[in-house]
Protein backbone atom coordinates (compact mmCIF):
# COMPACT_ATOMS: atom_id res chain seq x y z
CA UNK A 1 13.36 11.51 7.53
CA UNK A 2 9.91 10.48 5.97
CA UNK A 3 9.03 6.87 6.09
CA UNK A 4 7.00 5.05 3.72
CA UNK A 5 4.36 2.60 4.49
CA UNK A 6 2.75 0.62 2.33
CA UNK A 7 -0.70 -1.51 3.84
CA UNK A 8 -2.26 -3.80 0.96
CA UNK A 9 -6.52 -4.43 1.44
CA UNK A 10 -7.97 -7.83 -0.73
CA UNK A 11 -11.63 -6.86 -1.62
CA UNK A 12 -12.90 -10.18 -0.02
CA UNK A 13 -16.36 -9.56 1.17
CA UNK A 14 -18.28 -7.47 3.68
CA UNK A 15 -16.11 -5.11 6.30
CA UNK A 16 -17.12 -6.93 9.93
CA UNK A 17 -15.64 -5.22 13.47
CA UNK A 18 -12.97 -7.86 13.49
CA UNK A 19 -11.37 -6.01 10.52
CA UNK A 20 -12.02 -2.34 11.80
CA UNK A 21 -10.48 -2.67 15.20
CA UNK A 22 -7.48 -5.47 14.19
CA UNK A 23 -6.85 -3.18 10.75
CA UNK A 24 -8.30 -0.16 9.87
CA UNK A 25 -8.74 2.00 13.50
CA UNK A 26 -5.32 1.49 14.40
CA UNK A 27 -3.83 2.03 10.44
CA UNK A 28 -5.75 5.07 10.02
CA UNK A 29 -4.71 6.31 13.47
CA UNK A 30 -0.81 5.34 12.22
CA UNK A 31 -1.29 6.90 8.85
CA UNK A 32 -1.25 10.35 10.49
CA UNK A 33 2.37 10.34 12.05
CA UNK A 34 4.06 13.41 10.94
CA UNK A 35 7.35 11.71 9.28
CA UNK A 36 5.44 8.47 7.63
CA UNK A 37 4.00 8.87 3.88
CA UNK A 38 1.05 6.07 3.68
CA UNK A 39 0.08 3.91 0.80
CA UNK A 40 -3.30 2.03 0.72
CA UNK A 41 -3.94 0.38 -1.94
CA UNK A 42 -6.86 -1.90 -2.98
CA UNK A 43 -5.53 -5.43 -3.99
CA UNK A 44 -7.95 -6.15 -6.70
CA UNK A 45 -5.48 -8.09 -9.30
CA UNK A 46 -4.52 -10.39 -5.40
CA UNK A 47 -8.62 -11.02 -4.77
CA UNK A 48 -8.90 -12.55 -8.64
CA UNK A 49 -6.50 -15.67 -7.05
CA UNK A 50 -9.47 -17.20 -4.98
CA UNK A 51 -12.73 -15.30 -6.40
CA UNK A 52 -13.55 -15.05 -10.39
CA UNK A 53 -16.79 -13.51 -9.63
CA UNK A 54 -16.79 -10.45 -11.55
CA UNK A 55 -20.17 -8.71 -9.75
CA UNK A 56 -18.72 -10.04 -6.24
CA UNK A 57 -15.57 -8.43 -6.82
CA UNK A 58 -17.05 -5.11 -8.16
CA UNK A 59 -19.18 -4.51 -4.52
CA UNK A 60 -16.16 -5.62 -2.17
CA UNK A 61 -13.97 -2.99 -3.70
CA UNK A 62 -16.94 -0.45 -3.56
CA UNK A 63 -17.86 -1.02 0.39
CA UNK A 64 -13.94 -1.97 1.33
CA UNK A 65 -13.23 1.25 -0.13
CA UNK A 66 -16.21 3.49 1.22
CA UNK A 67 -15.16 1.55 4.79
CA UNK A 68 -11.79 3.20 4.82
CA UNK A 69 -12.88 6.22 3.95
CA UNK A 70 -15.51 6.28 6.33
CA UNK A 71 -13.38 5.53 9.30
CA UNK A 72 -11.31 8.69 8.51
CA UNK A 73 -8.95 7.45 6.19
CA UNK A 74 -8.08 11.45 3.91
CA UNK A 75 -7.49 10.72 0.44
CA UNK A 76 -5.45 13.89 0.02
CA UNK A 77 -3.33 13.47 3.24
CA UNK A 78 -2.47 9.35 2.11
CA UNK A 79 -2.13 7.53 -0.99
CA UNK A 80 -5.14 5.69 -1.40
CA UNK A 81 -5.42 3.85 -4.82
CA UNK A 82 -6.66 0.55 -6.67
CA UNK A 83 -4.00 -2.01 -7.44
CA UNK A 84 -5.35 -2.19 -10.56
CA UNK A 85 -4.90 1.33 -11.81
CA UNK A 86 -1.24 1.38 -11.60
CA UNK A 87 -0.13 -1.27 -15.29
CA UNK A 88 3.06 -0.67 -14.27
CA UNK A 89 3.30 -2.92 -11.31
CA UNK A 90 2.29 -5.64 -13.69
CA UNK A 91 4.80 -4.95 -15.60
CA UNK A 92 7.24 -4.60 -12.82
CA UNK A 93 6.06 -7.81 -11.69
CA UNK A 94 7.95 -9.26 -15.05
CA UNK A 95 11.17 -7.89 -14.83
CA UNK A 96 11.43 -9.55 -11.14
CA UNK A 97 9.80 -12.72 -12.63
CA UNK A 98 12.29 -12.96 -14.86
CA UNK A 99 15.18 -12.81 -11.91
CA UNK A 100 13.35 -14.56 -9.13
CA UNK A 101 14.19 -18.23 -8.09
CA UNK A 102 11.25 -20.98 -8.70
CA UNK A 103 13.11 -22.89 -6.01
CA UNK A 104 12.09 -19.62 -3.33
CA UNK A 105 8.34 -19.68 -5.20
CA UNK A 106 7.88 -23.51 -4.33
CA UNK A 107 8.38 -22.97 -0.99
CA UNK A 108 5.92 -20.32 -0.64
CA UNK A 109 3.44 -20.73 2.21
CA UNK A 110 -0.03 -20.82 0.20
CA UNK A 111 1.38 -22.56 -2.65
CA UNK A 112 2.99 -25.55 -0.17
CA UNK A 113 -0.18 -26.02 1.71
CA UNK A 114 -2.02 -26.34 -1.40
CA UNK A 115 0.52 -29.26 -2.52
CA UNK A 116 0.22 -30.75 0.97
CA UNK A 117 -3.58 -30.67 0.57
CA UNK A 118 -3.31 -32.70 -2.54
CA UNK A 119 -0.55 -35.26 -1.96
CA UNK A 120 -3.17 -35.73 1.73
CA UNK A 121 -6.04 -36.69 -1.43
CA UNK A 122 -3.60 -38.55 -3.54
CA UNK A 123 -3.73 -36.19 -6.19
CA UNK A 124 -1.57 -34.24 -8.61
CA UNK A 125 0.82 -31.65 -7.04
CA UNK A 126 -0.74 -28.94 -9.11
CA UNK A 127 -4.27 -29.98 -9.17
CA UNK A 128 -6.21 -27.26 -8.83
CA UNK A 129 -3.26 -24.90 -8.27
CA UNK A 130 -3.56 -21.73 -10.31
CA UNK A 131 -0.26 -20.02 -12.36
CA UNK A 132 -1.91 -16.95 -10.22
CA UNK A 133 -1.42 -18.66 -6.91
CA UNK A 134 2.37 -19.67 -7.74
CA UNK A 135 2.81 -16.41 -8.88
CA UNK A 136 1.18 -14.54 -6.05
CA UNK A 137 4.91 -14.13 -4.13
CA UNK A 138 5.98 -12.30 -7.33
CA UNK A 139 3.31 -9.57 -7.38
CA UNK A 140 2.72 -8.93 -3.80
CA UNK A 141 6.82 -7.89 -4.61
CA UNK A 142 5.73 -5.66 -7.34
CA UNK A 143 3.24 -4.01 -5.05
CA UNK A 144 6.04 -2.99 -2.76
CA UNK A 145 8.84 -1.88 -4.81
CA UNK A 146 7.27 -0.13 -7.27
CA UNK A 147 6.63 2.84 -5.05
CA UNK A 148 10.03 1.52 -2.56
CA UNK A 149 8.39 1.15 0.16
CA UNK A 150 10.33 1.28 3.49
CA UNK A 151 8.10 -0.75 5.92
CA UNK A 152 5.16 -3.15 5.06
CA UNK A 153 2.69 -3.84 8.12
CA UNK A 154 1.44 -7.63 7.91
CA UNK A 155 0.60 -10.71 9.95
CA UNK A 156 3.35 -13.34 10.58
CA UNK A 157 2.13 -15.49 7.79
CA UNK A 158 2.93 -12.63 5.58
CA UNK A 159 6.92 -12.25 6.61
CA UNK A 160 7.95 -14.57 4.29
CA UNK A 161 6.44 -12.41 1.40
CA UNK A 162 8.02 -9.37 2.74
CA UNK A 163 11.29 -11.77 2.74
CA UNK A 164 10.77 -12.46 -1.06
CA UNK A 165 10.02 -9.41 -2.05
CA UNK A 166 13.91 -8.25 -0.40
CA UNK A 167 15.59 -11.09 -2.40
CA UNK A 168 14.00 -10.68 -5.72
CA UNK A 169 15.04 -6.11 -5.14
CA UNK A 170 18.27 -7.48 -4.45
CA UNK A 171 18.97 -9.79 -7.54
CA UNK A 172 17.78 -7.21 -9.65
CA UNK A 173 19.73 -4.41 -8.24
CA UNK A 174 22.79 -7.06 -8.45
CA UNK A 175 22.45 -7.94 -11.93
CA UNK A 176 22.03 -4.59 -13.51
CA UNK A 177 24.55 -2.72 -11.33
CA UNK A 178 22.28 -0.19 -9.43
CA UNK A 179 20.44 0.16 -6.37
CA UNK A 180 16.99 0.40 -8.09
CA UNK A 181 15.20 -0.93 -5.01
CA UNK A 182 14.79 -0.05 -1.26
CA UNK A 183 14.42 -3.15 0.40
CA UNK A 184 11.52 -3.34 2.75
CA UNK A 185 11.47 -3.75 5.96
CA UNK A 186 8.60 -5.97 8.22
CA UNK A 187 6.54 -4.12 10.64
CA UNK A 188 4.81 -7.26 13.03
CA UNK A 189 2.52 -5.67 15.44
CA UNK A 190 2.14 -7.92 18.78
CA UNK A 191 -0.05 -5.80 20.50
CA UNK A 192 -2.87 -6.52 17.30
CA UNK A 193 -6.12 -6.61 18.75
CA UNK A 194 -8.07 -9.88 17.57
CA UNK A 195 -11.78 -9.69 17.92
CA UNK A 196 -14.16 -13.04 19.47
CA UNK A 197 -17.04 -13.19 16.90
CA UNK A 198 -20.48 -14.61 18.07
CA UNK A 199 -19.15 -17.91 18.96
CA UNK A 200 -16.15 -17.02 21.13
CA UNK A 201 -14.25 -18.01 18.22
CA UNK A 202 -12.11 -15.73 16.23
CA UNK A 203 -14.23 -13.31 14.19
CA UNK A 204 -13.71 -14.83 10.59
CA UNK A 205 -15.52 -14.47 7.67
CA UNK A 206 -14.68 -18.87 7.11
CA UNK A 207 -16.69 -18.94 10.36
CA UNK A 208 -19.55 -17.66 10.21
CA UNK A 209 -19.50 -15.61 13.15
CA UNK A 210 -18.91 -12.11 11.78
CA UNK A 211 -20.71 -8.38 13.01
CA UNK A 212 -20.59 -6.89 9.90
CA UNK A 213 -19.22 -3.38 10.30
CA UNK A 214 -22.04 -1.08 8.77
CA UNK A 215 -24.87 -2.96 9.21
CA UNK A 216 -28.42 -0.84 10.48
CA UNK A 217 -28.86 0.28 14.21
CA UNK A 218 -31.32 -2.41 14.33
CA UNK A 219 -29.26 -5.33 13.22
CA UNK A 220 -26.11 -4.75 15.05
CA UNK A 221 -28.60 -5.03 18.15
CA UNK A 222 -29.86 -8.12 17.23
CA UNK A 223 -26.15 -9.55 16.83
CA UNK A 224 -24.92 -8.13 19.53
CA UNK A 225 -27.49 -10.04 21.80
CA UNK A 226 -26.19 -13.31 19.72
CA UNK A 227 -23.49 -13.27 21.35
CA UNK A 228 -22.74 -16.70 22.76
CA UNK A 229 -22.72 -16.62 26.77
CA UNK A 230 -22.71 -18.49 29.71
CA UNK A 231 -25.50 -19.96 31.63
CA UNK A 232 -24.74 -17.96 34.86
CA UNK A 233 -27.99 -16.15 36.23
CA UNK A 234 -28.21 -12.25 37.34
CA UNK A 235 -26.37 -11.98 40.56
CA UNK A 236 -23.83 -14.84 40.12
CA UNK A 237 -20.35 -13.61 39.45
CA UNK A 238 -19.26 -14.01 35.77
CA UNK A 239 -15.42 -14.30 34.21
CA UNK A 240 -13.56 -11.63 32.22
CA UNK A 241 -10.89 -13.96 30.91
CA UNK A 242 -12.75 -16.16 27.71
CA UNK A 243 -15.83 -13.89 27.63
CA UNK A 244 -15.89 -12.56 23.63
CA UNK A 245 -18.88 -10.41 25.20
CA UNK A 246 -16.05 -8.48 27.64
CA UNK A 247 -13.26 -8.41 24.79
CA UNK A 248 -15.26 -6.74 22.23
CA UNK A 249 -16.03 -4.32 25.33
CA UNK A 250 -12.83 -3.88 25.80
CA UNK A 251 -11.90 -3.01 22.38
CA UNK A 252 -14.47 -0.25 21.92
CA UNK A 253 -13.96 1.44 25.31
CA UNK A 254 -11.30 3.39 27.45
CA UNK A 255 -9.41 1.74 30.31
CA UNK A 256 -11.40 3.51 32.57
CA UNK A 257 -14.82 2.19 30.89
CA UNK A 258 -13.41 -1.43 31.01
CA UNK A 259 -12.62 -1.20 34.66
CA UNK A 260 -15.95 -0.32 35.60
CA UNK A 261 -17.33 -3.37 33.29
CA UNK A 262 -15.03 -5.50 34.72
CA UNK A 263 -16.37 -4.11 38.07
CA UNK A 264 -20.08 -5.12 37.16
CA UNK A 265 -18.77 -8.73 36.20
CA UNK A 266 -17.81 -9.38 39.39
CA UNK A 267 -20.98 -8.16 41.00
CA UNK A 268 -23.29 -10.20 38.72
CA UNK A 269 -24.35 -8.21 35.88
CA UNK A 270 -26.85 -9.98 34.08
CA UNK A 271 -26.09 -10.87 30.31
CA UNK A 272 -29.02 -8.75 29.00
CA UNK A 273 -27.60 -5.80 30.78
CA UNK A 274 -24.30 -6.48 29.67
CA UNK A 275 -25.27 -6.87 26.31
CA UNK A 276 -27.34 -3.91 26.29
CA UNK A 277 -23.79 -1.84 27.57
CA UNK A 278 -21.66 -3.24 24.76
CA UNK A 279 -24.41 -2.90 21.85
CA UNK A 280 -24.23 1.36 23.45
CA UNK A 281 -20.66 1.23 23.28
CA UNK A 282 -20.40 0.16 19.79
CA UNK A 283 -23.05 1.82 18.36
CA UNK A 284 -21.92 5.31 19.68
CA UNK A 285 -18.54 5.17 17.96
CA UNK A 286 -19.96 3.57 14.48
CA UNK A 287 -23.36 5.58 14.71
CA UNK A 288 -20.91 8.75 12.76
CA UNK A 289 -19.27 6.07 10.88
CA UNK A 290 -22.17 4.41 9.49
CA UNK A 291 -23.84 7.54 8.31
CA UNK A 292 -20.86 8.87 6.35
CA UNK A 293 -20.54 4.85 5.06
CA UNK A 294 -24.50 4.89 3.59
CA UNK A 295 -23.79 8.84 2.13
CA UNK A 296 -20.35 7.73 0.12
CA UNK A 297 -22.46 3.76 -1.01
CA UNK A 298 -24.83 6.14 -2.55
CA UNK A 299 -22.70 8.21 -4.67
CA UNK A 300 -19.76 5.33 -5.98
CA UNK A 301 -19.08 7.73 -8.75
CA UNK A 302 -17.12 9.75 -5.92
CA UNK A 303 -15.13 6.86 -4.83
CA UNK A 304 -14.31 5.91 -8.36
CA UNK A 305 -12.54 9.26 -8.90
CA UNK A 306 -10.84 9.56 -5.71
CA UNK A 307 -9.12 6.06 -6.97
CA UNK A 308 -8.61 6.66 -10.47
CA UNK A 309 -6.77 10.56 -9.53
CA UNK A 310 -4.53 9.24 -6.91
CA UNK A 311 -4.24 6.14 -9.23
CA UNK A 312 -3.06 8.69 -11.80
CA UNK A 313 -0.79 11.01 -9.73
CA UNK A 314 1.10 7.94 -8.54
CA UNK A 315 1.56 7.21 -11.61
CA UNK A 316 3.20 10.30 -13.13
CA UNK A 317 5.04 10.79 -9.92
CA UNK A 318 6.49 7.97 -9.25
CA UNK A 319 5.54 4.60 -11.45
CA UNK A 320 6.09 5.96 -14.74
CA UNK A 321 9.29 7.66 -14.26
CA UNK A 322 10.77 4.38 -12.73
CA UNK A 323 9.57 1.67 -15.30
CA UNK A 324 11.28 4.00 -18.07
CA UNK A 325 14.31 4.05 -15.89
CA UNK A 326 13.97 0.20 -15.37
CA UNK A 327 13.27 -0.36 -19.03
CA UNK A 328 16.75 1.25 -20.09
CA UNK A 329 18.25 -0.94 -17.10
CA UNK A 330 17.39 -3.88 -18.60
CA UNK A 331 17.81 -3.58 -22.39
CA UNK A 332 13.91 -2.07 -23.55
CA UNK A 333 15.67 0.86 -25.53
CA UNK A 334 15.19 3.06 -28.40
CA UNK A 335 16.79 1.04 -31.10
CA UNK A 336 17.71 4.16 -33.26
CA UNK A 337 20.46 4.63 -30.26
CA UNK A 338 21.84 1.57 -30.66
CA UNK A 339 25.02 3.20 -31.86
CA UNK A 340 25.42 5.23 -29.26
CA UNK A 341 28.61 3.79 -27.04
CA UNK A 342 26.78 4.27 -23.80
CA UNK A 343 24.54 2.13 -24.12
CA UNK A 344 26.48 -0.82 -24.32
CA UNK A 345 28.55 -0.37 -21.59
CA UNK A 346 26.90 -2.64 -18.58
CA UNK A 347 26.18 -2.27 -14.57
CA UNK A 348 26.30 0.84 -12.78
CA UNK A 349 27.83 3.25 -15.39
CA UNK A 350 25.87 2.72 -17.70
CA UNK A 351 22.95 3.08 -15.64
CA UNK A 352 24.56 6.46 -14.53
CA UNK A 353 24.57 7.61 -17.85
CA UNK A 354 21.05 6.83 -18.48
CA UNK A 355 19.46 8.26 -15.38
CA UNK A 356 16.80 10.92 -15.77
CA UNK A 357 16.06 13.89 -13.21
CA UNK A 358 13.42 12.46 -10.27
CA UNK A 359 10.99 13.91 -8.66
CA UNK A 360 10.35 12.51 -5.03
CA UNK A 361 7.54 13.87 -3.02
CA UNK A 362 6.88 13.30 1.02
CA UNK A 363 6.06 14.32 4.24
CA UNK A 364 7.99 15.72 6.96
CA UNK A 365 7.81 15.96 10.58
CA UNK A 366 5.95 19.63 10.91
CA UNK A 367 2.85 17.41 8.81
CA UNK A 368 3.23 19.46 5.57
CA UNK A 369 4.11 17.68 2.25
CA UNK A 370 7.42 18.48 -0.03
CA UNK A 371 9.17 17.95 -2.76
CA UNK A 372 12.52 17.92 -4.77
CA UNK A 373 14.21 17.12 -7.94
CA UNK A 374 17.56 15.09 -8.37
CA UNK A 375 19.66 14.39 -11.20
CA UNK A 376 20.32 11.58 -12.41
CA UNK A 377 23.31 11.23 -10.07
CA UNK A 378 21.12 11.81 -6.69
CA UNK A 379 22.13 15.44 -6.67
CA UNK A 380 19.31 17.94 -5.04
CA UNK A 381 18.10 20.66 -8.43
CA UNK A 382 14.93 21.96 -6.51
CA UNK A 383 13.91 21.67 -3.26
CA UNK A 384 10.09 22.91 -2.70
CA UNK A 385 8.30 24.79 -0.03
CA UNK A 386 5.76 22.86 2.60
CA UNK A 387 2.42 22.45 0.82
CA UNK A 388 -0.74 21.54 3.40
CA UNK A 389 -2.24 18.28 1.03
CA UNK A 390 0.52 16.70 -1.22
CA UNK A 391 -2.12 17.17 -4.26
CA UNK A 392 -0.92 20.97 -3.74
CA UNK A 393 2.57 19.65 -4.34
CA UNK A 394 2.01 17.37 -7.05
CA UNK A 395 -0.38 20.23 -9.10
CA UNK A 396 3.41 22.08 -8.75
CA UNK A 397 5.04 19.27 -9.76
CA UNK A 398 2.96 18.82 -13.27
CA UNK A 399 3.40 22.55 -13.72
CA UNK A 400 7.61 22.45 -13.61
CA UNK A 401 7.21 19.81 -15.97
CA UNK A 402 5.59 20.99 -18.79
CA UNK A 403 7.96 23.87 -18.44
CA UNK A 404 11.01 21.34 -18.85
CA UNK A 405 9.33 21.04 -21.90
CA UNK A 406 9.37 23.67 -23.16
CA UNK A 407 13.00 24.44 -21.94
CA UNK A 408 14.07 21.96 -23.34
CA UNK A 409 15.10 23.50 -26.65
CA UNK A 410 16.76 26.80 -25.12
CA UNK A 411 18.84 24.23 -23.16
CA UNK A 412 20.17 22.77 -26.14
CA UNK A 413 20.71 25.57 -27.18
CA UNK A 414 22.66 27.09 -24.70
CA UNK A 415 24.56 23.89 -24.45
CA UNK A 416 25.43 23.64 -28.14
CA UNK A 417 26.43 28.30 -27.22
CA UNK A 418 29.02 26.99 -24.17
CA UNK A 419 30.91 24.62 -26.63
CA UNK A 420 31.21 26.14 -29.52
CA UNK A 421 32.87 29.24 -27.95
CA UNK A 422 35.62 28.27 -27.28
CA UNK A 423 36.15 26.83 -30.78
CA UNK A 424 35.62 30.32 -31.92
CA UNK A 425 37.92 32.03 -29.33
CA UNK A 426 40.90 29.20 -30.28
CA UNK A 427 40.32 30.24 -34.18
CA UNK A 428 40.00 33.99 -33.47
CA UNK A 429 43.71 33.30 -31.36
CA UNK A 430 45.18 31.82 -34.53
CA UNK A 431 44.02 34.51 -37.03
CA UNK A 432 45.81 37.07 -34.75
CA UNK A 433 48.94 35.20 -34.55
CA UNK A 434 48.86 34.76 -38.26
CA UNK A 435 48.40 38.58 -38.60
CA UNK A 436 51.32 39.27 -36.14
CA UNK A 437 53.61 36.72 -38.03
C-alpha cells in the first residue's frame, strides 16, 4: 500500500548546511521509498505571516526551490509544487474555518506566545497579532487534507498542528456524513541531525551563525576556518563531545571517516589541519551540488514551469475533483437542481448520491506509478498498467477524460435504450393478448 507524505518548505531566506543535512539530504533520500508518494510543496501563502517583502519573498522561493532540486530532489518522480498555485486549498481552508473551534485556535502555540509576549509588555492581547497568524493552524490543515495526506514529517513544535489539522477532518467528515478526509498521521524523527553553526550554537538563521549552503569554493573556506575553537595548541589532545568543528565532520562523512577524525583528535591535530579536513569533506559532496544550483539560478524560467505543471496536474488530479465534491457536501450547488429530491436528503446518502467517478494515482512497491478509477461508491472501473514517471500516468489520465466526454452522450443514450425496452416489450405483450382475446 502506497503512503503519502506530505513535507511543507517556508521560503525564509538563504538555504545554509543546517537545513540540507537536518531537512533536505535525508527527505530527498526518504522520498525515493518504493511504496511512499511525496509531496513538496513551497509554503509561500505561510512565509507572507512574518515577511511582507514582496522582492524578498520572490528570491527565497527561487533559491529554496533551485536548492531542492539541486540536491536530487526529481520533479517527475515527487510532487513538487508552490502552495500558491493550488486556489483550492484556500478555499478548502474556508470550509474547515467555518467548522473549526476558536477555543482550539487560541491555544495555538505561535499565537499563545505572541499573547504572552504582550501581556510580559503590558499591552493588548492582539497587539501586533495578525488575522494571518491566528489563522495559520487553519491553513497549514488545508495544506494537508487537500491532497489526504497520510503522514506529515515535522518538528515537535509542529505536532500540535498535525493534531488540529485531525480534529478540524474529523468535524467536517462528522457534520456532513462522509469520510471526506484521511486523517494524518505525525512522523517525529529523533535521530534528526542538528548542525553547530560558527559559534557552537545551533545553526540558525536568528543567530547569525549560518554556512550558507551554495555559497563559492572560496567562501565556504573562509567560514569554515570561522569556526569557533578552542585554544588547545598542535599536539595537545582535543575533545569530540562539544566540538561544532567534529559534528559538522561527522555529518558529512562515513562512520569509518569519523573514526579516523576522531582518531586524529586524540593525537593532537591542530585546528588548521582539522579545519582544512572538514572544509575537503564538505566541499567534495556540495562541489556537484553547487554547480547544478548556479546552472538552474540562471535559467528561473525552468523552475517556474516545473512548479506551475505539477501545480497544474495536482490540480486536475486531485484538488479540483475534491472541492467540487466538497462543494455539493456542503450546500454550493447548481440551483436549477434544487428540485431534485436528492439533494435535500442530508449526511452520507446524500453524499452517495452525489459522488463522482475518482481518479487516484500512486506508487507501488516495484517503483513504477499507477492509477485507477472508482465510482462514486469506492468501486474499482479501471485499473492502469505501471508507468516509469507518474507524468506518463497522468498524460493517460487527461486522455480517458476527454473521452468521458465525449461518451458521455452515447451513455445516455444507451441508458435512456435499457429502460425503455422493456416498456416496449410489456406493450408489445398486451397487443398480443388483445389479439388472442
Amino acid at each position: 500500500m502506497t503512503t503519502r507524505v506530505l513535507t511543507g518548505i517556508t521560503p525564509s531566506g538563504t538555504p545554509h548546511l543546517g537545513n540540507y543535512v537536518g531537512a533536505i539530504r535525508p527527505a530527498i533520500a526518504a522520498s525515493q521509498a518504493s511504496d511512499i508518494e511525496s509531496f513538496f510543496f513551497l509554503a509561500d501563502l505561510h512565509s507572507l505571516i512574518k515577511a511582507q517583502e514582496p522582492e524578498r519573498t520572490q528570491r527565497s522561493t527561487l533559491e529554496i526551490a533551485a536548492s531542492w532540486l539541486a540536491c536530487g530532489l526529481d520533479p517527475d518522480k515527487v510532487w513538487f509544487y508552490r502552495q500558491s498555485d493550488i486556489p483550492e486549498t484556500t478555499e478548502l481552508m474556508w470550509f474547515l474555518t467555518v467548522v473549526a473551534g476558536k477555543g482550539i485556535l487560541n491555544r495555538a502555540h505561535a499565537y499563545k506566545a505572541a499573547v504572552d509576549k504582550n501581556r510580559e509588555e503590558q499591552l493588548d492581547d492582539d497587539a501586533g497579532v495578525t488575522a494571518g497568524l491566528f489563522m495559520y493552524p487553519v491553513l497549514m490543515a488545508a495544506d494537508i487534507l487537500i491532497f489526504n495526506a497520510n503522514k506529515v514529517p515535522v518538528g515537535r513544535d509542529q505536532i500540535q498542528h498535525i493534531e488540529m489539522a485531525r480534529d478540524f477532518a474529523q468535524r467536517f467528515n462528522h457534520i456532513y456524513g462522509k469520510e471526506y478526509f484521511a486523517l494524518p498521521e505525525v512522523i517525529i524523527d529523533e535521530q534528526v541531525a542538528t548542525l553547530a553553526g560558527l559559534d557552537g550554537r545551533k545553526m540558525s538563521k536568528s543567530y547569525h551563525n549560518t554556512i550558507p549552503l551554495f555559497v563559492p569554493r572560496e567562501e565556504l573556506k573562509k567560514l569554515v576556518f570561522s569556526i569557533v575553537t578552542d585554544s588547545r595548541a598542535p599536539g595537545e589532545s582535543k575533545d569530540t563531545e562539544g566540538s561544532a568543528l567534529f559534528q559538522m565532520y561527522q555529518a558529512f562523512a562515513t562512520p569509518e571517516q569519523t573514526a579516523a577524525f576522531a582518531k586524529a583528535f586524540a593525537e593532537g591535530i591542530s585546528w588548521g589541519d582539522a579545519k582544512q579536513q572538514l572544509f575537503e569533506r564538505i566541499d567534495g559532496e556540495l562541489s556537484p551540488l553547487r554547480e547544478r544550483y548556479n546552472a538552474l539560478m540562471a535559467e528561473p524560467e525552468k523552475i517556474e514551469a516545473i512548479l506551475r505543471r505539477r501545480g497544474q496536474q495536482l490540480r486536475e488530479q486531485f484538488a479540483i475533483p475534491l472541492l467540487k465534491e466538497l462543494r455539493h457536501a456542503v450546500g454550493l450547488r447548481d440551483l436549477s437542481a434544487a428540485g431534485d429530491k436528492h439533494n435535500d436528503k442530508p449526511g452520507a446518502e446524500a453524499a452517495s448520491k452525489a459522488a463522482l467517478p475518482l481518479f487516484k494515482q500512486y506508487r507501488e512497491k516495484d517503483g513504477r506509478f499507477y492509477f485507477k478509477l472508482l465510482d462514486g461508491e469506492g468501486e474499482l472501473l479501471i485499473q492502469s498498467e505501471g508507468f516509469d514517471s507518474p507524468r506518463d500516468a497522468g498524460q493517460l489520465i487527461a486522455v480517458i477524460k476527454q473521452a468521458e466526454q465525449g461518451d458521455a452522450l452515447q451513455s445516455e443514450l444507451f441508458k435512456l435504450q435499457t429502460e425503455v425496452e422493456p416498456v416496449l416489450a410489456a406493450l408489445q405483450a398486451l397487443r398480443d393478448a388483445a389479439a388472442k382475446d
